[in-house]
Every structure is written in structure tokens, then in C-alpha cells.
PDB file of N, CA and C in Angstrom:
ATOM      1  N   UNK A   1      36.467 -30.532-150.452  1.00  0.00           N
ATOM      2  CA  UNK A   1      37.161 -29.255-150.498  1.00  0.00           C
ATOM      3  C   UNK A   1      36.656 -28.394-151.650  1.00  0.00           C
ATOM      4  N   UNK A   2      36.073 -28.716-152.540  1.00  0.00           N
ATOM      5  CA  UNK A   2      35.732 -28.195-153.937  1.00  0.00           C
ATOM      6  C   UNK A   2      34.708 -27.331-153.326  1.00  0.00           C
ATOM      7  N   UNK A   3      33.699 -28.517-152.299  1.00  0.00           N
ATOM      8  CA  UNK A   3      32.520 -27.297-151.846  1.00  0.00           C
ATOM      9  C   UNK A   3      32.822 -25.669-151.695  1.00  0.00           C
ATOM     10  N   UNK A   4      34.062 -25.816-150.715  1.00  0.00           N
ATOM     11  CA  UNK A   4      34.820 -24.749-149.891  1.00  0.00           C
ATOM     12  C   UNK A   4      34.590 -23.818-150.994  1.00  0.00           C
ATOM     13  N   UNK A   5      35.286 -24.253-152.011  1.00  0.00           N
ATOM     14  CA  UNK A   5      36.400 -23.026-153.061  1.00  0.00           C
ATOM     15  C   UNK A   5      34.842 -22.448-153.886  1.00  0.00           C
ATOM     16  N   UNK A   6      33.973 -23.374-153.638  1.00  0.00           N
ATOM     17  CA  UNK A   6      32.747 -22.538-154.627  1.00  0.00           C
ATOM     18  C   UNK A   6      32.414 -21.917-153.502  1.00  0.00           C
ATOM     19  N   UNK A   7      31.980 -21.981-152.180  1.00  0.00           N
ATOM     20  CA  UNK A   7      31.538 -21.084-151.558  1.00  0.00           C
ATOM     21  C   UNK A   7      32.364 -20.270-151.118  1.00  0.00           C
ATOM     22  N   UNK A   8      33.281 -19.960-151.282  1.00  0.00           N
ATOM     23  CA  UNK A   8      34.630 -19.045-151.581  1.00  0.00           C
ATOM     24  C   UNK A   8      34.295 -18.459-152.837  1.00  0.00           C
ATOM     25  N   UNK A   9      33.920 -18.344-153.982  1.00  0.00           N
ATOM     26  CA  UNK A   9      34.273 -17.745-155.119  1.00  0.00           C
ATOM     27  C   UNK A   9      32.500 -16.909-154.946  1.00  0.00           C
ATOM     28  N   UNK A  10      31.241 -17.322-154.317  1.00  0.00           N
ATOM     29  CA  UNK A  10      30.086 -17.281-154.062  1.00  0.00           C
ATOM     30  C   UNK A  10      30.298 -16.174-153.078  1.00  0.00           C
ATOM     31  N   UNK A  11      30.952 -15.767-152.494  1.00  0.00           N
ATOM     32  CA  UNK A  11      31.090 -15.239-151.047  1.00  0.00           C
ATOM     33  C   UNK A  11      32.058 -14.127-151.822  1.00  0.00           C
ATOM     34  N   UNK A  12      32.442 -14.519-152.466  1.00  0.00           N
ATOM     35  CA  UNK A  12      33.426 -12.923-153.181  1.00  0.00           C
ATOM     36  C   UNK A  12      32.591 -12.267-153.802  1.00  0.00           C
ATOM     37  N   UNK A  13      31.838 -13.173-155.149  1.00  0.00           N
ATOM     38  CA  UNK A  13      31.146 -12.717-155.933  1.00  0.00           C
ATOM     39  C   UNK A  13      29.806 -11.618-155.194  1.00  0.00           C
ATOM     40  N   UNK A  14      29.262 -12.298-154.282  1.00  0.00           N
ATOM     41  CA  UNK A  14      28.045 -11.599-153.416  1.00  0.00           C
ATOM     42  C   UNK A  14      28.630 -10.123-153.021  1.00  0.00           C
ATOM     43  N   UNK A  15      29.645 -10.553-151.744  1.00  0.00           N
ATOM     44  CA  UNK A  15      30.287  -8.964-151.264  1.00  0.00           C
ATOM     45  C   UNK A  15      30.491  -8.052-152.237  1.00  0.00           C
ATOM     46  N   UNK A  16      31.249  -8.601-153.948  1.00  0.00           N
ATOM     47  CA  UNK A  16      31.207  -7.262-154.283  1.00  0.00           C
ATOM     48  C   UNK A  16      30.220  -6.546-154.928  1.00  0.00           C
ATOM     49  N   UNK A  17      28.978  -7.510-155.414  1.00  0.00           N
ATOM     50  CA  UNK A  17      28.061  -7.339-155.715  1.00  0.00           C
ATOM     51  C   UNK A  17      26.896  -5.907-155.020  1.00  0.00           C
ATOM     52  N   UNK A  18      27.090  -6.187-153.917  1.00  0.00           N
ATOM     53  CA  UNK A  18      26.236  -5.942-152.630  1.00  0.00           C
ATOM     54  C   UNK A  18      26.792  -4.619-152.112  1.00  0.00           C
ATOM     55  N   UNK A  19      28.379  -4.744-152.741  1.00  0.00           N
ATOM     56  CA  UNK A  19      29.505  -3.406-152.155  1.00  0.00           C
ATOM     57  C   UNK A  19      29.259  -2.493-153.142  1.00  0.00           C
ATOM     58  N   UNK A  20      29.147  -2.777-154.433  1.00  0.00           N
ATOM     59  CA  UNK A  20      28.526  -2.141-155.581  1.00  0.00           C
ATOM     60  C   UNK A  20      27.623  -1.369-155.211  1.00  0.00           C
ATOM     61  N   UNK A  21      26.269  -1.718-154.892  1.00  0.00           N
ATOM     62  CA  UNK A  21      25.328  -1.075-154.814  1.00  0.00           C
ATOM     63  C   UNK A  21      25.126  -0.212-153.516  1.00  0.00           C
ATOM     64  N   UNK A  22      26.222  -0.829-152.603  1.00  0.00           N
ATOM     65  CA  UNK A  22      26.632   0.112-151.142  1.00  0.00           C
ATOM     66  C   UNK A  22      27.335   1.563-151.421  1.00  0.00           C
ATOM     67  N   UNK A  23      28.224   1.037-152.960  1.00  0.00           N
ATOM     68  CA  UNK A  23      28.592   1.906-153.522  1.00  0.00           C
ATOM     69  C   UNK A  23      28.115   3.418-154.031  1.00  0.00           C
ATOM     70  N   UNK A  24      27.075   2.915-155.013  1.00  0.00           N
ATOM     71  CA  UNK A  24      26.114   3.719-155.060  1.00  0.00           C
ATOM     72  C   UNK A  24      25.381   4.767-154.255  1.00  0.00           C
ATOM     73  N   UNK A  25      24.555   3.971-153.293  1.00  0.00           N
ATOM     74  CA  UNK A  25      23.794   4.376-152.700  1.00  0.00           C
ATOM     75  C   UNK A  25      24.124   5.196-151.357  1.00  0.00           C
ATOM     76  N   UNK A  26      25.594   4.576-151.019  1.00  0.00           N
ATOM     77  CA  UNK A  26      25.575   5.418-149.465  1.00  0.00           C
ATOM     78  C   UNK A  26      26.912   5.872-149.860  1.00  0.00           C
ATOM     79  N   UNK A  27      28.067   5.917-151.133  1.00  0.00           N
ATOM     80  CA  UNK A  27      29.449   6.691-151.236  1.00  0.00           C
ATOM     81  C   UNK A  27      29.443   8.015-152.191  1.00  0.00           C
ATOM     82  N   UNK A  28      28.188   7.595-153.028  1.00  0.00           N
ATOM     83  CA  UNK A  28      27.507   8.714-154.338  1.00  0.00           C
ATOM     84  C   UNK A  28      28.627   8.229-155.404  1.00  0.00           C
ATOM     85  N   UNK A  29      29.173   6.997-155.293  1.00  0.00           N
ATOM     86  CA  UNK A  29      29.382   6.451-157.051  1.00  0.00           C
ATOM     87  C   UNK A  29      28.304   6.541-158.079  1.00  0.00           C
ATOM     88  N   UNK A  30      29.058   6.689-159.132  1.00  0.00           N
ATOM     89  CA  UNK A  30      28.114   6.962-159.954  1.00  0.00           C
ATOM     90  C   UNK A  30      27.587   5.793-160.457  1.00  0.00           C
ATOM     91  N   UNK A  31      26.561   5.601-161.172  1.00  0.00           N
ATOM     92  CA  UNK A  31      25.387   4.412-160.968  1.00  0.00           C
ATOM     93  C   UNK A  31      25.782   3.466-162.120  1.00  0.00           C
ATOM     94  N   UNK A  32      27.067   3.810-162.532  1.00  0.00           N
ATOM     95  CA  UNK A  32      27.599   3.011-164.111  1.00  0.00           C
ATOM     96  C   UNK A  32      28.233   1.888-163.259  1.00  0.00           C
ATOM     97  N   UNK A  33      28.264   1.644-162.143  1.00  0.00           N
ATOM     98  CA  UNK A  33      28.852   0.996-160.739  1.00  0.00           C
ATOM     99  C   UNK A  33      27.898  -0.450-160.469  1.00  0.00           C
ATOM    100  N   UNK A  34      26.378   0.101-160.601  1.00  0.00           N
ATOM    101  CA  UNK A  34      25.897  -1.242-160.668  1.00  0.00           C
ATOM    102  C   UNK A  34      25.933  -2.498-161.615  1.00  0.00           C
ATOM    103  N   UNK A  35      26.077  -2.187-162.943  1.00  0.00           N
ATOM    104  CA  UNK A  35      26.456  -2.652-164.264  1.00  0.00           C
ATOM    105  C   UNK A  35      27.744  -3.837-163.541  1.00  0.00           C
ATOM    106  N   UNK A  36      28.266  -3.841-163.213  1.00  0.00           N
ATOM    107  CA  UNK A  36      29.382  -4.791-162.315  1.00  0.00           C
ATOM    108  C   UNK A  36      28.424  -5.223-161.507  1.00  0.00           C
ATOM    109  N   UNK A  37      27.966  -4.745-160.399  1.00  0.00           N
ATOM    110  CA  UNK A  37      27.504  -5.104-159.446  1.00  0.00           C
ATOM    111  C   UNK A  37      26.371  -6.254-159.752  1.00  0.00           C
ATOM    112  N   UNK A  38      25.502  -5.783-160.534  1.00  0.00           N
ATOM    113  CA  UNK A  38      24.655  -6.971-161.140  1.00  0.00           C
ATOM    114  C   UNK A  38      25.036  -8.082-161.856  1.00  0.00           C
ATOM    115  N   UNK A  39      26.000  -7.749-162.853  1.00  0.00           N
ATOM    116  CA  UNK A  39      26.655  -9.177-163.195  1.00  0.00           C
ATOM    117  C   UNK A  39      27.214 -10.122-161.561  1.00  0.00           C
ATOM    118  N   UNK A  40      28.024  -9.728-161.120  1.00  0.00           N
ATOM    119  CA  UNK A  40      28.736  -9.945-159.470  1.00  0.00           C
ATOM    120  C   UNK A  40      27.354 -10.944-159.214  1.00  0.00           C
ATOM    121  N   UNK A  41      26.530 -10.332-158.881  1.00  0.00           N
ATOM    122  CA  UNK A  41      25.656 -10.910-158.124  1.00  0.00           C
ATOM    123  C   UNK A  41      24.822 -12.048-158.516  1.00  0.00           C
ATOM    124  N   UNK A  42      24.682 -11.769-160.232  1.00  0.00           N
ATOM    125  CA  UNK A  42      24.329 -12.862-161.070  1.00  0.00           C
ATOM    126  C   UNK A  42      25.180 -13.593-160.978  1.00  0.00           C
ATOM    127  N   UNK A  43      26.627 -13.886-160.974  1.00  0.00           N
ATOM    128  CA  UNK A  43      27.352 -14.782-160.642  1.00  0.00           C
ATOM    129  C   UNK A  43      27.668 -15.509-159.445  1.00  0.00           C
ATOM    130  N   UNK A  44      27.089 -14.753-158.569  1.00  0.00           N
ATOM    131  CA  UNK A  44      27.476 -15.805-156.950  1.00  0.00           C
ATOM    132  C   UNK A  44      25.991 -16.617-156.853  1.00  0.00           C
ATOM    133  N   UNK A  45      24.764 -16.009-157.740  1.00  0.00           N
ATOM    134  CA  UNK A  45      23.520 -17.078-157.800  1.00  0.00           C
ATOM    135  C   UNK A  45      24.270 -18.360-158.419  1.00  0.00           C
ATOM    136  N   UNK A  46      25.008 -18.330-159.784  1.00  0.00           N
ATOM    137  CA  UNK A  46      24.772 -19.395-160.490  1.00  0.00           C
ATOM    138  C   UNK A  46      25.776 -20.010-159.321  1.00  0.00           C
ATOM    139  N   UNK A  47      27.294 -19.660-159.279  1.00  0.00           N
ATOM    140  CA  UNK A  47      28.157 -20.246-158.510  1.00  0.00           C
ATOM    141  C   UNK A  47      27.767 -21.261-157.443  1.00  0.00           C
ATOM    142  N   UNK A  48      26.425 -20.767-156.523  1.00  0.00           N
ATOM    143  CA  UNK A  48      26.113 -21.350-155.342  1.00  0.00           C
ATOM    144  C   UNK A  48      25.341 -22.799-156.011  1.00  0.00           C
ATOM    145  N   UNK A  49      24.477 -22.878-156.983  1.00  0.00           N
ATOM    146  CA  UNK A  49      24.341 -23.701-157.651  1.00  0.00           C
ATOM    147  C   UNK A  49      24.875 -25.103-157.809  1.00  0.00           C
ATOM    148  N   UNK A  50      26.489 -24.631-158.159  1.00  0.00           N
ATOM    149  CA  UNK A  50      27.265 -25.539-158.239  1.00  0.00           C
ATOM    150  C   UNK A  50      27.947 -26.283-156.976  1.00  0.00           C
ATOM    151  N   UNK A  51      27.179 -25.938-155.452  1.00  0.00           N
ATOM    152  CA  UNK A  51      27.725 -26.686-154.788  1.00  0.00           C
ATOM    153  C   UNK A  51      26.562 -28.289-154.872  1.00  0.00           C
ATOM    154  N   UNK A  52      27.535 -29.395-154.731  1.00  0.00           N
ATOM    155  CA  UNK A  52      27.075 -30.752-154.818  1.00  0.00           C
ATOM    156  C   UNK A  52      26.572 -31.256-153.681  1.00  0.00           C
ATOM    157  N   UNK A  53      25.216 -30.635-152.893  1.00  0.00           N
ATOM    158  CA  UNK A  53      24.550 -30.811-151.859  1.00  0.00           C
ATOM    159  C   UNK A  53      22.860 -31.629-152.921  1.00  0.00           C
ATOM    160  N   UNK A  54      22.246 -32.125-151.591  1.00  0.00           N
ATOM    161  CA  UNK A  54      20.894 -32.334-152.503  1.00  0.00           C
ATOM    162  C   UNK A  54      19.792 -31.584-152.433  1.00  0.00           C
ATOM    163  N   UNK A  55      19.798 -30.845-150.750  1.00  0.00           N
ATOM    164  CA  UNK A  55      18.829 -30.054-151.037  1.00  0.00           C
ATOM    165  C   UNK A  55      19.567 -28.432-150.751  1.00  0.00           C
ATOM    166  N   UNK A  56      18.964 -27.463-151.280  1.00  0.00           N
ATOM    167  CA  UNK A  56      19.412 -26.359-151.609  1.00  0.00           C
ATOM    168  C   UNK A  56      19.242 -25.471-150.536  1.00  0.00           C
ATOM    169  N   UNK A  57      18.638 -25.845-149.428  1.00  0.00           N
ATOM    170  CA  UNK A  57      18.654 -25.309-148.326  1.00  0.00           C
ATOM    171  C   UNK A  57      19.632 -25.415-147.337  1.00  0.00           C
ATOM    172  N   UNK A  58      20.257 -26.388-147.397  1.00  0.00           N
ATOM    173  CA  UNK A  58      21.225 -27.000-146.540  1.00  0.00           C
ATOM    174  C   UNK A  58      23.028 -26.040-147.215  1.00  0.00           C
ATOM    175  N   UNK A  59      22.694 -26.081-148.505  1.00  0.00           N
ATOM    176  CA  UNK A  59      23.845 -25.525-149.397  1.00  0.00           C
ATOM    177  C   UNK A  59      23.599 -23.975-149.069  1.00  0.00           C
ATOM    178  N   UNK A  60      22.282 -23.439-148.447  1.00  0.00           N
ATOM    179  CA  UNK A  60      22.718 -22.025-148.436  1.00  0.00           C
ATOM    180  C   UNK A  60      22.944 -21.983-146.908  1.00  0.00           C
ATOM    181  N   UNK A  61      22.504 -22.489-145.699  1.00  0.00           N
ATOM    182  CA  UNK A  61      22.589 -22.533-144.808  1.00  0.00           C
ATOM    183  C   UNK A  61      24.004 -22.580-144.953  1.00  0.00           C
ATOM    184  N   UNK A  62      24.734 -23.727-145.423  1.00  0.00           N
ATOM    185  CA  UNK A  62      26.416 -23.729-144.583  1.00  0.00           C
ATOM    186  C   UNK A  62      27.131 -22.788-145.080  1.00  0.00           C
ATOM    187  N   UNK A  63      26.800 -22.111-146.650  1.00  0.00           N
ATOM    188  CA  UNK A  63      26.884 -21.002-147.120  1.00  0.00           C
ATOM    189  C   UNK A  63      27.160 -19.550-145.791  1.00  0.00           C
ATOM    190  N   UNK A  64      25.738 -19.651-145.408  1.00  0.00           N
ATOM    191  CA  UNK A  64      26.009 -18.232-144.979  1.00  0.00           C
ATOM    192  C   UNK A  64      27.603 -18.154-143.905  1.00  0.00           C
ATOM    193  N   UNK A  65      28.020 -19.317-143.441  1.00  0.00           N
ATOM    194  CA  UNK A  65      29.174 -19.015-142.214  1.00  0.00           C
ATOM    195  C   UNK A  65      29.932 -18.865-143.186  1.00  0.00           C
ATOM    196  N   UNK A  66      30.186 -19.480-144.206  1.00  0.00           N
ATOM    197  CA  UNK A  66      31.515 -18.735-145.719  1.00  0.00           C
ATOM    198  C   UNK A  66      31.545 -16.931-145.470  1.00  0.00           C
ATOM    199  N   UNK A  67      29.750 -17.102-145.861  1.00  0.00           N
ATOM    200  CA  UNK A  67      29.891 -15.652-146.593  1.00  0.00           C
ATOM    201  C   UNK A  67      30.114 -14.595-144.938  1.00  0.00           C
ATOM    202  N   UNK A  68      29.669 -15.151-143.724  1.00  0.00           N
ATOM    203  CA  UNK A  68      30.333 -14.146-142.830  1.00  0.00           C
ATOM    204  C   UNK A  68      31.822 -14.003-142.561  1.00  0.00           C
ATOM    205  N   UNK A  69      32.116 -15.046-142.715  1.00  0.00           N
ATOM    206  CA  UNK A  69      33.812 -14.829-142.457  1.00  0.00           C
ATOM    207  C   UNK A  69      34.312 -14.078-143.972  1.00  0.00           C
ATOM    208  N   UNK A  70      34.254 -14.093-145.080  1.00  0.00           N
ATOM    209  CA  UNK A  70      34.192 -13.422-145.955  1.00  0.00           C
ATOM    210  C   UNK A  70      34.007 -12.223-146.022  1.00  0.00           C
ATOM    211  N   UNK A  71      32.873 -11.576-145.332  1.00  0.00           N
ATOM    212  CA  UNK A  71      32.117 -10.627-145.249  1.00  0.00           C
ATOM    213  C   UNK A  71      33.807  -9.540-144.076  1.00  0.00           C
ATOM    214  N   UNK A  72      34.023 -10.106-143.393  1.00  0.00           N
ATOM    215  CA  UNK A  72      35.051 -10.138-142.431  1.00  0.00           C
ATOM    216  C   UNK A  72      36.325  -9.778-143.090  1.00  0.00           C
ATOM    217  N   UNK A  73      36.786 -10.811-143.703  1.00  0.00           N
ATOM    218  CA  UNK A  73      37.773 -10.266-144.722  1.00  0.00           C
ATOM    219  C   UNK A  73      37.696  -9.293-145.555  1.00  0.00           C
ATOM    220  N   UNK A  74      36.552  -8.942-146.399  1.00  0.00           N
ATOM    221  CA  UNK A  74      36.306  -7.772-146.910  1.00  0.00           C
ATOM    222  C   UNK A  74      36.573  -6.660-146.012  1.00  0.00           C
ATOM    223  N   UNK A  75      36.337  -6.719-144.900  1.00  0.00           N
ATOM    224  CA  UNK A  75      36.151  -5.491-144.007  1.00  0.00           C
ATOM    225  C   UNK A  75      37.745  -5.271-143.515  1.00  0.00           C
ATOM    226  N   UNK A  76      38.664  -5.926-143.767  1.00  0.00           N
ATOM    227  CA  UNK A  76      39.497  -6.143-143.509  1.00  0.00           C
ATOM    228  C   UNK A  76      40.339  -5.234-145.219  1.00  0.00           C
ATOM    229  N   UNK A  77      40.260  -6.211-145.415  1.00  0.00           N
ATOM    230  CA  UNK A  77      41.233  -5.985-146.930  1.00  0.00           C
ATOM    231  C   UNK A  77      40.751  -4.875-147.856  1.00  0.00           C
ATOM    232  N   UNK A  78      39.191  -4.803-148.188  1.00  0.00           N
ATOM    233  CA  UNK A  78      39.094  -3.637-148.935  1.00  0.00           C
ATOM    234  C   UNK A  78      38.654  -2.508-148.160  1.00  0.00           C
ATOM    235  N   UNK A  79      38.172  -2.496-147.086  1.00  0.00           N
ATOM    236  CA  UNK A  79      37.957  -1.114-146.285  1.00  0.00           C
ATOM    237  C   UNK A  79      38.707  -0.640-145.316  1.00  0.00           C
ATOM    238  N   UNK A  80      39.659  -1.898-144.781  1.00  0.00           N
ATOM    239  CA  UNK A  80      40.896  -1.192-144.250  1.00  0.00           C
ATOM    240  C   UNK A  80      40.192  -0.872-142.678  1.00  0.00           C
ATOM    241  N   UNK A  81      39.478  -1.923-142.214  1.00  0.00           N
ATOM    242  CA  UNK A  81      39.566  -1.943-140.768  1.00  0.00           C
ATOM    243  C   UNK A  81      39.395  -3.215-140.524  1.00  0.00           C
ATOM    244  N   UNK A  82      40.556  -3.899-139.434  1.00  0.00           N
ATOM    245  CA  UNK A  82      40.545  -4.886-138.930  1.00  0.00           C
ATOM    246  C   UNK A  82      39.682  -5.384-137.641  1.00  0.00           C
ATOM    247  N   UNK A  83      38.783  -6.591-138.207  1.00  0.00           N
ATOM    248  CA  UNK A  83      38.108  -7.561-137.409  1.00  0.00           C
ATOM    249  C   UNK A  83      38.379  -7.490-135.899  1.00  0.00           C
ATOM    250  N   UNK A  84      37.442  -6.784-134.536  1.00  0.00           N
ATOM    251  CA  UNK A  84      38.149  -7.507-133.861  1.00  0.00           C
ATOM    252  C   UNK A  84      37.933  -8.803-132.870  1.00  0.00           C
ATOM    253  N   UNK A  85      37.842  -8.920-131.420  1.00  0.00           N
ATOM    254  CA  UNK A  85      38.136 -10.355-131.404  1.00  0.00           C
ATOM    255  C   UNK A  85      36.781 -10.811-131.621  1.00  0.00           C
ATOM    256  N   UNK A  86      35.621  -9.675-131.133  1.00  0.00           N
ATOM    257  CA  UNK A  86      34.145 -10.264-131.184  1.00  0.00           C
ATOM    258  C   UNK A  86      33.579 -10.699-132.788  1.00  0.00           C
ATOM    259  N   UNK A  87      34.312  -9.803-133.353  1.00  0.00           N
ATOM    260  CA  UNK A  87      34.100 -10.727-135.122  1.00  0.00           C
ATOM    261  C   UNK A  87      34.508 -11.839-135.156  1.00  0.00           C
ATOM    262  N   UNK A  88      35.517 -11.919-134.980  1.00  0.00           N
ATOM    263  CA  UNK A  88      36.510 -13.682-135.048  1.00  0.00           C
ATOM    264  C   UNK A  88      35.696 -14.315-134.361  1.00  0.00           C
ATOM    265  N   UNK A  89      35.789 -14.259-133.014  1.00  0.00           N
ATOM    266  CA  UNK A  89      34.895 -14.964-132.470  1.00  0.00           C
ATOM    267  C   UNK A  89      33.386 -15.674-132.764  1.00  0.00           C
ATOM    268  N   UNK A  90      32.548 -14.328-133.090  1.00  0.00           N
ATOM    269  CA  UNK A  90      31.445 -14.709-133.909  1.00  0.00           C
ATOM    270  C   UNK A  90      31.904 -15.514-135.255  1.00  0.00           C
ATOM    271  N   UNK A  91      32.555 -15.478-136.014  1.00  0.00           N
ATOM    272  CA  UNK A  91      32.733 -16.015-137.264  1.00  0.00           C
ATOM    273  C   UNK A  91      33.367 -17.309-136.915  1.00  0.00           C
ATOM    274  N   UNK A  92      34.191 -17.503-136.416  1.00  0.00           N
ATOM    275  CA  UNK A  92      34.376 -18.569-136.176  1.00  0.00           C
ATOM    276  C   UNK A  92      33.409 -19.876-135.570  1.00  0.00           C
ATOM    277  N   UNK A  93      32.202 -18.891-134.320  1.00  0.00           N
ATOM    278  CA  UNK A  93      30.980 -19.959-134.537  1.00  0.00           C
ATOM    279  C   UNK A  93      30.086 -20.473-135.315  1.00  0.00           C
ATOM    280  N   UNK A  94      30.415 -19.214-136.597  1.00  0.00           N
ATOM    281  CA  UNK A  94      29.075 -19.476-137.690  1.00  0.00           C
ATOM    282  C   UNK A  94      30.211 -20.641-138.801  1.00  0.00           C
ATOM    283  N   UNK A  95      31.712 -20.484-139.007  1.00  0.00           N
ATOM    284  CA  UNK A  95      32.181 -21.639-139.295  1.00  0.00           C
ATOM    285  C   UNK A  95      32.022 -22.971-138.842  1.00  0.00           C
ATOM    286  N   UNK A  96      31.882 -22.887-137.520  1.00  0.00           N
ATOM    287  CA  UNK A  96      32.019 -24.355-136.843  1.00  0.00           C
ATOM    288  C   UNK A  96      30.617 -24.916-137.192  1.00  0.00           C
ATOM    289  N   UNK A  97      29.175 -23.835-136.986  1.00  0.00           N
ATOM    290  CA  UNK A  97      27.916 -24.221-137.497  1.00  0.00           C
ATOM    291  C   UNK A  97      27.683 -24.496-138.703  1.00  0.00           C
ATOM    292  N   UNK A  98      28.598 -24.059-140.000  1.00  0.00           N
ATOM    293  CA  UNK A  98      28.723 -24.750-141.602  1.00  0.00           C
ATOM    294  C   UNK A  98      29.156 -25.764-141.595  1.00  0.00           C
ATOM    295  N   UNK A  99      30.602 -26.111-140.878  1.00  0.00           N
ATOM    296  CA  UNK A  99      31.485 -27.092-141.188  1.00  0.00           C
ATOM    297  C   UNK A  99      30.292 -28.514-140.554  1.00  0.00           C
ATOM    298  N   UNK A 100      29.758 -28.302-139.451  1.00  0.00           N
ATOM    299  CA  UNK A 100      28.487 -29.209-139.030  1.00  0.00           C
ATOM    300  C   UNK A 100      27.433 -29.189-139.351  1.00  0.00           C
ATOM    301  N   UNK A 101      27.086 -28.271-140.441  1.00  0.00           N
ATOM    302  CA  UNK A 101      25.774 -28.638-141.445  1.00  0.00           C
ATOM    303  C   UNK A 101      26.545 -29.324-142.916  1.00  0.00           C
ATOM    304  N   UNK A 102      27.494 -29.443-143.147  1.00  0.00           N
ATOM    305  CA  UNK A 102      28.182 -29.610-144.148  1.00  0.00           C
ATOM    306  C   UNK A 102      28.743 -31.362-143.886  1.00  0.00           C
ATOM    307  N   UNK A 103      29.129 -31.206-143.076  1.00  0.00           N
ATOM    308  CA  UNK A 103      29.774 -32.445-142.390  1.00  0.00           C
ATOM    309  C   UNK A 103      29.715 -33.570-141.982  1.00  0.00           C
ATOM    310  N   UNK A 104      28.501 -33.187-141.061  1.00  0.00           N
ATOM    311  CA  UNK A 104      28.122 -34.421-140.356  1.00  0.00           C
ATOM    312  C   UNK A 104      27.558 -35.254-140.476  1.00  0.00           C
ATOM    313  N   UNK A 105      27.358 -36.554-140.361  1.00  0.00           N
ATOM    314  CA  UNK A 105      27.131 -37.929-140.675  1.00  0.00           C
ATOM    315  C   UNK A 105      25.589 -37.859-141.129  1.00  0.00           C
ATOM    316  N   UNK A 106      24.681 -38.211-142.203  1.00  0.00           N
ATOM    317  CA  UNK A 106      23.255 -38.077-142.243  1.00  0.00           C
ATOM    318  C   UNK A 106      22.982 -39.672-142.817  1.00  0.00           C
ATOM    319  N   UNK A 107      21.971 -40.096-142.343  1.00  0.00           N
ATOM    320  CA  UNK A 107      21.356 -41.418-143.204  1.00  0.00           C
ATOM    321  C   UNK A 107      20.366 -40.560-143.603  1.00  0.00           C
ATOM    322  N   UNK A 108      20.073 -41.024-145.037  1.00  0.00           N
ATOM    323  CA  UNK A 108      19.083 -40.622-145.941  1.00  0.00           C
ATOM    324  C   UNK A 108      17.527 -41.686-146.210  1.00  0.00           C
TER     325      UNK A 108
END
């Protein structure tokens, strides 16, 4: 479960990172906006780090179904339009494809 909560805190850190510079570039915030945004983003690198996988490919792979359902919630909570079923839907397959790169039985 620990995995979860780092790729949970990795998946926050990224969106707002990424929203930062969305910020910028396509709302005309002013550019004192990336200064956050780059720390943000420096922090969901180290964060992902800390998941306890062995190879680092596998940790970003199950990663990305976090960061879409994430990505989802953002779209939800800070922009104020709700997901509909074809998001869920999609997100929920890219969960089921983490939870089975994450999961499933491997001999080494």
C-alpha cells in the first residue's frame, strides 16, 4: 500500500507541476508561476524514486495508470468538469493494467 500513497503524492506533485506551466503558457499567468511549478516537478522525480520496485521501468509503467486516474481527478476538482463515463472507463483499464504490472506473481 505504501507503493500506492507514493504514486499518489508523484501523481499530485506532476499535475501541478505540468498545470503550472499550462498555466503560463496557455492562461497568461504570470511566469513567477513556474518557480512552483519546477520545484512540483522536481519533487514527483525524487518521489517516484522512492517506490520499492527493482527495475525502474516497471515503477514508471504502473505509475502512469496512478497518474491517469489522477490526471482525472484533477479535471474534476481543480477545473471543475466532471469525468465522464469514457474517462472512468478508460482509467479504470489503465488501473487494472498497474494493479497487474504491480501485482502479479514474477520468479526472478
Amino acid at each position: 500500500m505504501q507503493g500506492l500513497a507514493i504514486y499518489g503524492v508523484a501523481a499530485l506533485a506532476e499535475i501541478a507541476g505540468c498545470f503550472g506551466l499550462w498555466s503560463v503558457v496557455r492562461l497568461g499567468k504570470s511566469a513567477w508561476w513556474l518557480v512552483p511549478a519546477t520545484l512540483s516537478l522536481v519533487l514527483f522525480a525524487w518521489v517516484l524514486t522512492q517506490v520499492q520496485l527493482e527495475f525502474a521501468g516497471r515503477a514508471y509503467a504502473a505509475y502512469g495508470g496512478v497518474y491517469i486516474a489522477a490526471s482525472l481527478a484533477w479535471l474534476w476538482v481543480v477545473e471543475g468538469v466532471r469525468p465522464d463515463r469514457f474517462d472512468l472507463i478508460g482509467a479504470s483499464l489503465c488501473l487494472a493494467g498497474a494493479a497487474l504490472i504491480l501485482f502479479a506473481p514474477r520468479s526472478i
